[in-house]
PDB file of N, CA and C in Angstrom:
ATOM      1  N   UNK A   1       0.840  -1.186   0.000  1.00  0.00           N
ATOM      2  CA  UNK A   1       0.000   0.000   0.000  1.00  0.00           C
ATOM      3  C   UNK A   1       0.880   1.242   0.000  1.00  0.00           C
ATOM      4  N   UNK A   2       0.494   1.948  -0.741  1.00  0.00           N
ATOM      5  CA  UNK A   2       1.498   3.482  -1.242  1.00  0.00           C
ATOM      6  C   UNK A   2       0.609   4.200   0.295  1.00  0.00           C
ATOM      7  N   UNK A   3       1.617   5.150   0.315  1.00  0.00           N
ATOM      8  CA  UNK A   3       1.322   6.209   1.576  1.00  0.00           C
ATOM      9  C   UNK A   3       1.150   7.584   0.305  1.00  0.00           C
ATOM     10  N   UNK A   4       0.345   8.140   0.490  1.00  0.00           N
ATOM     11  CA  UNK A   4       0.593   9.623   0.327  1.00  0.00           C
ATOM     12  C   UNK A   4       0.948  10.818   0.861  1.00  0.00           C
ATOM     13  N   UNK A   5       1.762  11.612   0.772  1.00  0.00           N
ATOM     14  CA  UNK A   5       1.929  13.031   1.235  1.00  0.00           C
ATOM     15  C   UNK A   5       0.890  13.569   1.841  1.00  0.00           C
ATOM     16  N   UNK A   6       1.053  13.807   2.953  1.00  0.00           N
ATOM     17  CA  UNK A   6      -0.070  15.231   3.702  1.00  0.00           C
ATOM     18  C   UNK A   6       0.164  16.306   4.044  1.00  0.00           C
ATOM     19  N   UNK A   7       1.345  16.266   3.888  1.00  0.00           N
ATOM     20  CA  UNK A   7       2.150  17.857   4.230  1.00  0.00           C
ATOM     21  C   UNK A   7       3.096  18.217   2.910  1.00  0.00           C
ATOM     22  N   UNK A   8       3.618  19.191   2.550  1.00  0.00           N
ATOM     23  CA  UNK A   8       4.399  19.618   1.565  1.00  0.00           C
ATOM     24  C   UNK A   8       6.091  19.235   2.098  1.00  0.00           C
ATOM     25  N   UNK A   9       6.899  18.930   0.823  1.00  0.00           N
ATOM     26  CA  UNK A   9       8.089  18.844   1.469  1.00  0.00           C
ATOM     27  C   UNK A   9       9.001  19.783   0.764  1.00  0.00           C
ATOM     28  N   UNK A  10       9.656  20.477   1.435  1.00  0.00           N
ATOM     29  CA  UNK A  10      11.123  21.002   0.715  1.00  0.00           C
ATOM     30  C   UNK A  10      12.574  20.461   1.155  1.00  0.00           C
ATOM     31  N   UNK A  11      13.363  21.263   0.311  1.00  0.00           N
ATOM     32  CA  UNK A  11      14.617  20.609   0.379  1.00  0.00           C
ATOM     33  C   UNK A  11      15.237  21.835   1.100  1.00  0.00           C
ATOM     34  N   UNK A  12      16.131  21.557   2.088  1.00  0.00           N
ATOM     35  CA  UNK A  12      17.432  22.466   2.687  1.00  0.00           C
ATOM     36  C   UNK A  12      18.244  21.637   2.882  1.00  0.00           C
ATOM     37  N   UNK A  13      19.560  22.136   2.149  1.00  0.00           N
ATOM     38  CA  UNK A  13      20.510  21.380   2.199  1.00  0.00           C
ATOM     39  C   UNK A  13      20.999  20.165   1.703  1.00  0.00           C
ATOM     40  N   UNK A  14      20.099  19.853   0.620  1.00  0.00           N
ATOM     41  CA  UNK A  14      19.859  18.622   0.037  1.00  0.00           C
ATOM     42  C   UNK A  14      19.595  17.648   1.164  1.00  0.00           C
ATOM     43  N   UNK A  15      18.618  17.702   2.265  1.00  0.00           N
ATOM     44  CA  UNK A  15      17.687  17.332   3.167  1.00  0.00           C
ATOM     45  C   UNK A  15      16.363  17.726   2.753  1.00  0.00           C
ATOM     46  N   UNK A  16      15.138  16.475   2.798  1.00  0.00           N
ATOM     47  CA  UNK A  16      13.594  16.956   2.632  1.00  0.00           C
ATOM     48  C   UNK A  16      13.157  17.206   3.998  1.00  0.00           C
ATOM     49  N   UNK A  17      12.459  18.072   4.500  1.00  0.00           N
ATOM     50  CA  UNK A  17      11.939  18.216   4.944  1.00  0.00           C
ATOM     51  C   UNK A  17      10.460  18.712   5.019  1.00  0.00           C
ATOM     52  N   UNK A  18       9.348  18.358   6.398  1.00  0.00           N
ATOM     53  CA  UNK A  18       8.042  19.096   6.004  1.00  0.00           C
ATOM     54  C   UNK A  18       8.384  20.519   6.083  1.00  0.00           C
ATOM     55  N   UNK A  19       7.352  21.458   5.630  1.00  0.00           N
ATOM     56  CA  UNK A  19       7.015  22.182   5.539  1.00  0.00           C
ATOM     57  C   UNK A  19       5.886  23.192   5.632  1.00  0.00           C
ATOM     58  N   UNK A  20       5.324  24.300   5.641  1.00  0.00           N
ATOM     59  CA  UNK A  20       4.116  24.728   5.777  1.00  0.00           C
ATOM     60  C   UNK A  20       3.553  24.695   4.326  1.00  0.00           C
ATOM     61  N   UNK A  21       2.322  25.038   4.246  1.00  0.00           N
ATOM     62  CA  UNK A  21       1.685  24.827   2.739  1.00  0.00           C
ATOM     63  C   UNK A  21       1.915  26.215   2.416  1.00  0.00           C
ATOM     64  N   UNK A  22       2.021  27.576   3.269  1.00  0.00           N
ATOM     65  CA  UNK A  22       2.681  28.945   2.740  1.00  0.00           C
ATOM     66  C   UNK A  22       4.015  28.970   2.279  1.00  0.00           C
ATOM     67  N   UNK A  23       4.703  28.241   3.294  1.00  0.00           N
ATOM     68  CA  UNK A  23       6.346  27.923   3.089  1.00  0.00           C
ATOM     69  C   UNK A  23       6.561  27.337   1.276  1.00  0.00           C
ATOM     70  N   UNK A  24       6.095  26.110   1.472  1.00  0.00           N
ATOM     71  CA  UNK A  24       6.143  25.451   0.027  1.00  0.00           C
ATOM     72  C   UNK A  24       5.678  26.258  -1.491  1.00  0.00           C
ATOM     73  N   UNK A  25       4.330  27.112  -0.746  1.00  0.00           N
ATOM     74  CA  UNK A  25       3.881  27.942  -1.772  1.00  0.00           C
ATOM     75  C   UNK A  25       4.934  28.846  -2.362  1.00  0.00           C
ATOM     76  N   UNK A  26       5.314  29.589  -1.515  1.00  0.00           N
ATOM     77  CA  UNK A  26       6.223  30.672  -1.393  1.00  0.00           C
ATOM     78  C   UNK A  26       7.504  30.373  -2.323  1.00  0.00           C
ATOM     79  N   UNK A  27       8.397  29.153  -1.598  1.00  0.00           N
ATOM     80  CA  UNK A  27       9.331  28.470  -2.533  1.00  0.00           C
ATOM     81  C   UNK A  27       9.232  28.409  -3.584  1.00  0.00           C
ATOM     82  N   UNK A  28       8.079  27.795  -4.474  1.00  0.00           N
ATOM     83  CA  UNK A  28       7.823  27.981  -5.828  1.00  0.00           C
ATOM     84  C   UNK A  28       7.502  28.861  -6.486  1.00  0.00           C
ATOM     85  N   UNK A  29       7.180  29.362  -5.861  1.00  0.00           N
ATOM     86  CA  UNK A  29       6.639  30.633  -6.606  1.00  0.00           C
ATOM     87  C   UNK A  29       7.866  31.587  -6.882  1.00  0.00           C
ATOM     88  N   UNK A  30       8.884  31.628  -5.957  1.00  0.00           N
ATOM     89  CA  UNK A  30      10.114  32.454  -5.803  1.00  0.00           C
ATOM     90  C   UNK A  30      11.016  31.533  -7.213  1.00  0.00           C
ATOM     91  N   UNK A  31      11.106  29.997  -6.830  1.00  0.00           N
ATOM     92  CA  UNK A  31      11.664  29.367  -8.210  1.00  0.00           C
ATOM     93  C   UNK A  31      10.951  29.452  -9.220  1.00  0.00           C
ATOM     94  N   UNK A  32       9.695  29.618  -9.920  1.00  0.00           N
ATOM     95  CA  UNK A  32       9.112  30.183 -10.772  1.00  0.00           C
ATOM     96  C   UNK A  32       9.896  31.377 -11.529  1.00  0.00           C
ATOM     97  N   UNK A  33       9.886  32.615 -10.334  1.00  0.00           N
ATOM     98  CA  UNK A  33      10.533  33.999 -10.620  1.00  0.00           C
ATOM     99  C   UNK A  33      11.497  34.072 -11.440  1.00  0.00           C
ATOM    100  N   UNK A  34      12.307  33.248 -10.285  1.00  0.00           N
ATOM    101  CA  UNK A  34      13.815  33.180 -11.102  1.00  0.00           C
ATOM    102  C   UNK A  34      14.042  32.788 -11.880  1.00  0.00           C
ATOM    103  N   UNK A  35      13.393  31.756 -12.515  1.00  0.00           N
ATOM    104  CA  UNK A  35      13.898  30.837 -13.520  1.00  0.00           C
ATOM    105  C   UNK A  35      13.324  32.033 -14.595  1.00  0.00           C
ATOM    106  N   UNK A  36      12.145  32.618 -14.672  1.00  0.00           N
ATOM    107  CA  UNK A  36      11.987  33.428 -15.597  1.00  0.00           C
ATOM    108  C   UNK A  36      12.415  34.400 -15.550  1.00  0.00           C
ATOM    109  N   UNK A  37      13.252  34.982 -14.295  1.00  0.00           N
ATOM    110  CA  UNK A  37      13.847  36.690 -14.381  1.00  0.00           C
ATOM    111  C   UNK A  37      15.649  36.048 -15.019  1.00  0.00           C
ATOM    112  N   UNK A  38      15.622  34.580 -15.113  1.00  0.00           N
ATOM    113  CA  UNK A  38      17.281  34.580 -15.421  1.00  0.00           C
ATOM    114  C   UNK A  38      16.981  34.153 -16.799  1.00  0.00           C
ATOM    115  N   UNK A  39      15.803  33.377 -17.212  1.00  0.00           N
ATOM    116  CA  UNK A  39      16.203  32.508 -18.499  1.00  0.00           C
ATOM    117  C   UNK A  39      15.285  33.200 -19.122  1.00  0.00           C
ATOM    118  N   UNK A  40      13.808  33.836 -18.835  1.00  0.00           N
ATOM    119  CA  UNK A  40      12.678  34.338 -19.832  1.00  0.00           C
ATOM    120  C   UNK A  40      11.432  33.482 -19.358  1.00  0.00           C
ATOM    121  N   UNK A  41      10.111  33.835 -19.817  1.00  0.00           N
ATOM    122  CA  UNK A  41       9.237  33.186 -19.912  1.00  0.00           C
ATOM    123  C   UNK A  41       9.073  31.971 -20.184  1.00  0.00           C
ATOM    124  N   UNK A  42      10.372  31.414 -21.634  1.00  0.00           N
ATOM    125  CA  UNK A  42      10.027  30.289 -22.761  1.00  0.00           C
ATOM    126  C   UNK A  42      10.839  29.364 -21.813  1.00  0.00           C
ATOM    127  N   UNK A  43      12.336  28.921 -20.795  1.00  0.00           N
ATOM    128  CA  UNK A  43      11.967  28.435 -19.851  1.00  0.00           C
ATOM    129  C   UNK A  43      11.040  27.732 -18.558  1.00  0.00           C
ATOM    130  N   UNK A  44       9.830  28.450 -18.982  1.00  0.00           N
ATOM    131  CA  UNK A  44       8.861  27.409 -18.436  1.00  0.00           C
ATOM    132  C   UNK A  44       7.900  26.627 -18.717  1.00  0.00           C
ATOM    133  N   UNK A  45       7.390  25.313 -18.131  1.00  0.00           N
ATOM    134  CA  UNK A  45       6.667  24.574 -19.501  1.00  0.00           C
ATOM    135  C   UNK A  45       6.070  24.276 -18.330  1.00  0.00           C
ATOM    136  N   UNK A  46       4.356  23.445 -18.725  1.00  0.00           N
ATOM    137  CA  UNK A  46       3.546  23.331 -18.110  1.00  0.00           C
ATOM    138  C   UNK A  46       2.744  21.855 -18.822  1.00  0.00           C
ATOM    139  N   UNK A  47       2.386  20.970 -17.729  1.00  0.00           N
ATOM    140  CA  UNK A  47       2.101  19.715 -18.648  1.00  0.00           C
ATOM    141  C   UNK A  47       0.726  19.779 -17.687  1.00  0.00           C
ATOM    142  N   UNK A  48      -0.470  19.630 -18.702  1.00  0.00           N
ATOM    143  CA  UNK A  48      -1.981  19.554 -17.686  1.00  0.00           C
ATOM    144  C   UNK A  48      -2.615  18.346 -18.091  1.00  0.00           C
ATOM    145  N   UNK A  49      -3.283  17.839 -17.863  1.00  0.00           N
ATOM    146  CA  UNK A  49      -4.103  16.398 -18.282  1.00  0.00           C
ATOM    147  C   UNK A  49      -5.302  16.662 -18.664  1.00  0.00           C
ATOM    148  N   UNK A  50      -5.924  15.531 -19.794  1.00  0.00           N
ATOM    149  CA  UNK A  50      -7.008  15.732 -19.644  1.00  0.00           C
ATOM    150  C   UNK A  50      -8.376  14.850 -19.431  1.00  0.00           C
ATOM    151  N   UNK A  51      -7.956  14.082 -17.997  1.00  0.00           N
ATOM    152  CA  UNK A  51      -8.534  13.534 -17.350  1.00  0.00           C
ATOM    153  C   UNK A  51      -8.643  14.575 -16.410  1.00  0.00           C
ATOM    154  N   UNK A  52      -8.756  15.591 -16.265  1.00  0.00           N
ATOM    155  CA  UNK A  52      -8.925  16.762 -15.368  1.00  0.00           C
ATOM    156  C   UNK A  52     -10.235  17.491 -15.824  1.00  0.00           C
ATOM    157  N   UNK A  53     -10.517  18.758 -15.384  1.00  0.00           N
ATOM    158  CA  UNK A  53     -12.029  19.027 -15.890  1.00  0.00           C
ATOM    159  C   UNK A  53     -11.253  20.390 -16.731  1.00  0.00           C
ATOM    160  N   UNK A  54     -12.788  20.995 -17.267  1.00  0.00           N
ATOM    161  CA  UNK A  54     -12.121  21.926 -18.457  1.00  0.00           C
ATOM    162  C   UNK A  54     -11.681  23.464 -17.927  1.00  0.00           C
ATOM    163  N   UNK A  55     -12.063  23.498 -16.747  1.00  0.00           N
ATOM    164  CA  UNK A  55     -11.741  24.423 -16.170  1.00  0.00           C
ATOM    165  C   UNK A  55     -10.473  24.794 -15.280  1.00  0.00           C
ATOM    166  N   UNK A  56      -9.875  23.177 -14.768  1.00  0.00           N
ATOM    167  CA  UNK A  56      -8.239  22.810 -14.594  1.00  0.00           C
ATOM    168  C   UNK A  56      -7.600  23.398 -15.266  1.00  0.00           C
ATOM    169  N   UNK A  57      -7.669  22.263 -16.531  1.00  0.00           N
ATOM    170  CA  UNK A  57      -6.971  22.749 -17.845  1.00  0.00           C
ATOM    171  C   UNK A  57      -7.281  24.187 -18.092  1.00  0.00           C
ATOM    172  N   UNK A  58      -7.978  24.818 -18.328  1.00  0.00           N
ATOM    173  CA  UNK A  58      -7.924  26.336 -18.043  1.00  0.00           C
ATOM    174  C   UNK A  58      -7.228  27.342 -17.440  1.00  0.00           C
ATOM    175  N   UNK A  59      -7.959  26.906 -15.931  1.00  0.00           N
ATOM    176  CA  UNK A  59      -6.900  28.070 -15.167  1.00  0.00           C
ATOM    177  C   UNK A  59      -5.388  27.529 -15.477  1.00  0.00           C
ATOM    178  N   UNK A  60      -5.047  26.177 -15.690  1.00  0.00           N
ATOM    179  CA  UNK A  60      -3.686  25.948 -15.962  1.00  0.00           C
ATOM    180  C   UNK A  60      -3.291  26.545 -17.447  1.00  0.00           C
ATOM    181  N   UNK A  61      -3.511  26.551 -18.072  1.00  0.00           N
ATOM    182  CA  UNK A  61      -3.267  27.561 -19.337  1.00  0.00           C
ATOM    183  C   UNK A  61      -3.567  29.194 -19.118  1.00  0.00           C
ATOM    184  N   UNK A  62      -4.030  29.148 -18.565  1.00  0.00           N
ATOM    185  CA  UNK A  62      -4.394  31.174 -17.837  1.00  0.00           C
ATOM    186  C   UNK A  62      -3.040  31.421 -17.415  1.00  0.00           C
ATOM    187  N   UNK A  63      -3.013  30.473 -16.083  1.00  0.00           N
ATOM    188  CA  UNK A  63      -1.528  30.617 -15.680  1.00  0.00           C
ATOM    189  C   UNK A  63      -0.130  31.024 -15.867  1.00  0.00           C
ATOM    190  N   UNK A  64      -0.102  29.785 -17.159  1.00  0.00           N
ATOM    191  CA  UNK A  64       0.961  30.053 -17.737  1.00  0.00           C
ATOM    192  C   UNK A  64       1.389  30.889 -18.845  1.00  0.00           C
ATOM    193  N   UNK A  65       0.426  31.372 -19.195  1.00  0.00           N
ATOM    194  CA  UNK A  65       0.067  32.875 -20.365  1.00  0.00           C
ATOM    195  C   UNK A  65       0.355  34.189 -19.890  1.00  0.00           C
ATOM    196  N   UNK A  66      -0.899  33.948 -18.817  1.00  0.00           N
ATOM    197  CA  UNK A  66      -0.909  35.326 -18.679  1.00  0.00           C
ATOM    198  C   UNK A  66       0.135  35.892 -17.153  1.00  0.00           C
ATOM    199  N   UNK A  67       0.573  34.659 -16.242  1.00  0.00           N
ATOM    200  CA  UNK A  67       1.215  34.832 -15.374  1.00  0.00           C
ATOM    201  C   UNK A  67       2.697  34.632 -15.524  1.00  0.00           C
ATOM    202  N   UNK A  68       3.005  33.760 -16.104  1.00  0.00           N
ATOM    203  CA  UNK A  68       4.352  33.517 -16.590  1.00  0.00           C
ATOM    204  C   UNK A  68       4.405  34.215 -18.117  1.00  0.00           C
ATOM    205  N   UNK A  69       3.787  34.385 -18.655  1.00  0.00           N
ATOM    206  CA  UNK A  69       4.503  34.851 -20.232  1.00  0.00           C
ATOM    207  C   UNK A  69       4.512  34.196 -21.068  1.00  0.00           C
ATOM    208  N   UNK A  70       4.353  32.381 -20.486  1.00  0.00           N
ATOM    209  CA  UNK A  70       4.982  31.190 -21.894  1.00  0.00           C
ATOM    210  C   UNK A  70       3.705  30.581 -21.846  1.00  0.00           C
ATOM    211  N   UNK A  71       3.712  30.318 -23.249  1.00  0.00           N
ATOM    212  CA  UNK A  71       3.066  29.559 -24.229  1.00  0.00           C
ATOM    213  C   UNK A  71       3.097  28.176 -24.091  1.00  0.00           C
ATOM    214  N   UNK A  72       4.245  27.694 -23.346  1.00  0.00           N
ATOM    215  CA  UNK A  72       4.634  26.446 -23.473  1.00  0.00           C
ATOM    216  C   UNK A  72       3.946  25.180 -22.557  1.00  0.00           C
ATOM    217  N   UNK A  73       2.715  25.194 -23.366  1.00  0.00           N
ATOM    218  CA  UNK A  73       1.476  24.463 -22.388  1.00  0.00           C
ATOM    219  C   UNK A  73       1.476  22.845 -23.165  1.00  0.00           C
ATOM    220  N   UNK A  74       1.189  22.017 -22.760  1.00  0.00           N
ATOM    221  CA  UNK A  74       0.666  20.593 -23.374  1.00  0.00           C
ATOM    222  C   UNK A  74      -0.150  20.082 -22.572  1.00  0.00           C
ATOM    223  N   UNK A  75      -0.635  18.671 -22.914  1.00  0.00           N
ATOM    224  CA  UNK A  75      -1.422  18.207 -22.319  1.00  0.00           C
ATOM    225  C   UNK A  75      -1.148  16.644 -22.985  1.00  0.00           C
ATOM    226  N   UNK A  76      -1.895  15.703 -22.477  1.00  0.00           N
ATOM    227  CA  UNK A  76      -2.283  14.813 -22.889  1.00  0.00           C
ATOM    228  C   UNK A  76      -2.743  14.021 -24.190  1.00  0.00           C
ATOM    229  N   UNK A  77      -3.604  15.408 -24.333  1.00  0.00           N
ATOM    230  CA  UNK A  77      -5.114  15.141 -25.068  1.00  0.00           C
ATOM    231  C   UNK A  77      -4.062  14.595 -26.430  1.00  0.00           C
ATOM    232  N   UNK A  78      -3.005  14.997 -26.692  1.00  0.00           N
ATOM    233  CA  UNK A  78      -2.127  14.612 -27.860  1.00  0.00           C
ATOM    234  C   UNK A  78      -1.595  13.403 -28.017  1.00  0.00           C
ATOM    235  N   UNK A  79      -1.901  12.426 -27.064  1.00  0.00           N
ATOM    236  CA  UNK A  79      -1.007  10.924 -27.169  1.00  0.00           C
ATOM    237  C   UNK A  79      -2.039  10.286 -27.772  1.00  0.00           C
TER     238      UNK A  79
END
């Protein structure tokens, strides 16, 4: 039997540890930044499913448009 995650984990120090769900938020969102304030928008890619509903896939394409800058969306629906 698989266990799932209930808490978020980050890394310090190349150690995981838990975390808060602001903490974790925060982290990504800050690696998000950077990766686009060092490399650009087209650095980021976004993979959504579409066993998800149409409004997932949505805000996940909103996201990455209009919040990040990149285009660079896929999905599933293509295999």
């Amino acid at each position: 039997m698989s266990k799932r995650l209930t808490t978020p984990l980050v890394r310090d120090a190349g150690e995981l540890r838990e975390a808060t769900w602001e903490e974790a938020i925060r982290r990504a969102a800050t690696g998000f930044r950077s990766a686009v304030e060092t490399h650009g928008p087209t650095s980021f890619g976004m993979f959504s499913c579409s066993k998800t509903t149409n409004e997932v896939n949505y805000a996940a394409q909103r996201f990455a448009r209009r919040v990040i800058g990149s285009n660079n969306i896929d999905s599933c629906n293509r295999t």
